[in-house]
C-alpha atoms as a PDB file:
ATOM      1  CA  UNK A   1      -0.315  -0.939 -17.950  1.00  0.00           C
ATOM      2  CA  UNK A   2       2.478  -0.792 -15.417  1.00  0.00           C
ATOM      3  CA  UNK A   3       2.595   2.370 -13.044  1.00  0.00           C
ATOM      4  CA  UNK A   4       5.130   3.930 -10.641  1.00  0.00           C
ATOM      5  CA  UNK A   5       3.985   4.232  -7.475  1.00  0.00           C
ATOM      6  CA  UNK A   6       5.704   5.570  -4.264  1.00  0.00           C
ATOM      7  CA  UNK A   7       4.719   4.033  -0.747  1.00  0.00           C
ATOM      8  CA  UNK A   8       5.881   5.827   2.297  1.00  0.00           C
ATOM      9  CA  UNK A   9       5.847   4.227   5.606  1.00  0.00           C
ATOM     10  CA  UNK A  10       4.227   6.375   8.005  1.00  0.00           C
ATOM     11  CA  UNK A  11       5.804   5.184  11.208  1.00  0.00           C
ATOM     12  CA  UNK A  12       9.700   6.142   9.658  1.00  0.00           C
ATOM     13  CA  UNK A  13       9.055   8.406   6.728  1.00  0.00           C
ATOM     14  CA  UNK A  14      11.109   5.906   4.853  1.00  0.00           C
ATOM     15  CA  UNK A  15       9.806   5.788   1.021  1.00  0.00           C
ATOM     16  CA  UNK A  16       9.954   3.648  -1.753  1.00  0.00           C
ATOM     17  CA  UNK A  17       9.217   3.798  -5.644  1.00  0.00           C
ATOM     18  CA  UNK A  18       7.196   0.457  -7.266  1.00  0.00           C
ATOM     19  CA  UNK A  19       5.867  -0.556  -9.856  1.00  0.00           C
ATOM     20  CA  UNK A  20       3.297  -2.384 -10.192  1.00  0.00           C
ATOM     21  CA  UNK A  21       0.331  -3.541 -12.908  1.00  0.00           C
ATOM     22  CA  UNK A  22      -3.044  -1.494 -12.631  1.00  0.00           C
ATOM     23  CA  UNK A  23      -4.489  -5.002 -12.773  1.00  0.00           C
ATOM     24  CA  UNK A  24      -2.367  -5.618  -9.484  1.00  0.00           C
ATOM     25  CA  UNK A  25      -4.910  -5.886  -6.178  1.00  0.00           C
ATOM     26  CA  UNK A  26      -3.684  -2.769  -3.427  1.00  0.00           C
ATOM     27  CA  UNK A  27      -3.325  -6.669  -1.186  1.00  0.00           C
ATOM     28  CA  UNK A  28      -0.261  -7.397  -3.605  1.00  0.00           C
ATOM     29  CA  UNK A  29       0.507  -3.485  -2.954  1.00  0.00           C
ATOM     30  CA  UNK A  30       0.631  -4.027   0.967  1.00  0.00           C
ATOM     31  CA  UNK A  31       1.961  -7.329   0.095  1.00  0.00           C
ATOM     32  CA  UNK A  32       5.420  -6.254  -1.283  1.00  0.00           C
ATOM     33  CA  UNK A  33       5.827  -2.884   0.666  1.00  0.00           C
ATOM     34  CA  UNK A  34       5.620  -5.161   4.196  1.00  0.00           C
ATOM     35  CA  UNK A  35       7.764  -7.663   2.579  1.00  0.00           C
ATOM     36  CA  UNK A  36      10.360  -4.983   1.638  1.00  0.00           C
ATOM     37  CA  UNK A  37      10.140  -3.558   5.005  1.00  0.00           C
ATOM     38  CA  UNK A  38       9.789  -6.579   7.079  1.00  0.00           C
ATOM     39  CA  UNK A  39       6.641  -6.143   8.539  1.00  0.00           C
ATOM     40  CA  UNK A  40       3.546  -7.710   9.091  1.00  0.00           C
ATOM     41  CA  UNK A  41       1.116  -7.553   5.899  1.00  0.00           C
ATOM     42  CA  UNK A  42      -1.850  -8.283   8.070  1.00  0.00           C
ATOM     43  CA  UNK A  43      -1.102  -5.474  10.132  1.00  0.00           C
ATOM     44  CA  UNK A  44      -0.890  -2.556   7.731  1.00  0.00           C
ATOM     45  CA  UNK A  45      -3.432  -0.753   4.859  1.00  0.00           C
ATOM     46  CA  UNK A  46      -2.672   1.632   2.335  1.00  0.00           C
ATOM     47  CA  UNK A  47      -4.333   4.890   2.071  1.00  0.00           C
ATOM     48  CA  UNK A  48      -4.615   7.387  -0.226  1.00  0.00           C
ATOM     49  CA  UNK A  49      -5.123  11.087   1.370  1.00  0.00           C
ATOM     50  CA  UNK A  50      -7.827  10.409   3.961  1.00  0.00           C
ATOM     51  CA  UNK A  51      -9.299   7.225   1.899  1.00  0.00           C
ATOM     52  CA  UNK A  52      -8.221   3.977   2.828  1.00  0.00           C
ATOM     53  CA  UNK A  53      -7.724   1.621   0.147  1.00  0.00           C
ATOM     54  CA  UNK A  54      -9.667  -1.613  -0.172  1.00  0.00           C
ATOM     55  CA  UNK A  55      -7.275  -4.969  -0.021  1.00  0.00           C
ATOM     56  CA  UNK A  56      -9.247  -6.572  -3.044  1.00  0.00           C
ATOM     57  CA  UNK A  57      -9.503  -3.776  -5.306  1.00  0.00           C
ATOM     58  CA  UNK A  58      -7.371  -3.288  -8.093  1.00  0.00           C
ATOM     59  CA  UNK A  59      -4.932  -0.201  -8.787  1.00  0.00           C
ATOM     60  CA  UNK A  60      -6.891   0.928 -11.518  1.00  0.00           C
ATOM     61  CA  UNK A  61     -10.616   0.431  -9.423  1.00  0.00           C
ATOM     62  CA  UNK A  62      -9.463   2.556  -6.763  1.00  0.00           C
ATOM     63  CA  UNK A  63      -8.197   5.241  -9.187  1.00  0.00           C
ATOM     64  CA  UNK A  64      -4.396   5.196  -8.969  1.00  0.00           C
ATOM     65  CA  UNK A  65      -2.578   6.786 -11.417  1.00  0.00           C
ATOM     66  CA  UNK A  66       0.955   7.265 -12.280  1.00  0.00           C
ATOM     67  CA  UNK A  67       3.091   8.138  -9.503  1.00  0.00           C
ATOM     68  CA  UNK A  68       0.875   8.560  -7.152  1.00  0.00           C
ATOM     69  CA  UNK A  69       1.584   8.381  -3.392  1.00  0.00           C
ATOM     70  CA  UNK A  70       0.310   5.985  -1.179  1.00  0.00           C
ATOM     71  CA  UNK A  71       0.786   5.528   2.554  1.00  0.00           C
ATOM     72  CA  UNK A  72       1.133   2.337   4.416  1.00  0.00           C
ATOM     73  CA  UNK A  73      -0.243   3.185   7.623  1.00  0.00           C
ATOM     74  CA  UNK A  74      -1.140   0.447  10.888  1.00  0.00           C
ATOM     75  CA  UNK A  75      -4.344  -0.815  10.333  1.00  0.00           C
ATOM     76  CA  UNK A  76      -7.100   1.288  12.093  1.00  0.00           C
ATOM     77  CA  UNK A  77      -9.364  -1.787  13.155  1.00  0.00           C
ATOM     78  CA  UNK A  78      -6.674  -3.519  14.606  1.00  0.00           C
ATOM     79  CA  UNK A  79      -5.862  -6.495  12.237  1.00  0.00           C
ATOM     80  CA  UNK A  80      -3.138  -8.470  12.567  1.00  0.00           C
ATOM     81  CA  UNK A  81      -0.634  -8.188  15.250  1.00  0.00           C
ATOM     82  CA  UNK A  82       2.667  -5.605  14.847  1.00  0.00           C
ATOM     83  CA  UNK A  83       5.493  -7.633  16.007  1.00  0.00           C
END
């Protein structure tokens, strides 16, 4: 089932709409939102509200629906480097 998600970067407000599988992991997630903004995928998570998504889950295991918003946000425990 494809769905339409939106992923806002939280360090320029800049947003855009994907779509993706609900079989799709929220790693491919990170994985094309870093790509289309150039940054590092080791160095970012998504999260949902307060709740910070888990790389190896699927859409559809950590409950996202159709177009719902995620944020790609640095990643709190430091992973990769920025630049």
């Amino acid at each position: 089932m494809a769905l339409r998600l939106t992923v806002k970067d939280a360090e320029t407000g800049n947003r855009i709409e994907m779509e993706l599988q609900a079989e799709n992991t929220v790693d491919e997630a990170i994985e094309s939102a870093c790509s289309y903004w150039s940054k590092r995928q080791g160095a970012f998570v998504l999260k949902q509200g307060s709740t910070i998504l888990r790389g190896g889950a699927t859409l559809q295991g950590s409950h996202i629906g159709e177009h719902t918003m995620l944020e790609l946000i640095p990643d709190p425990q430091g992973g990769a480097p920025l630049a």
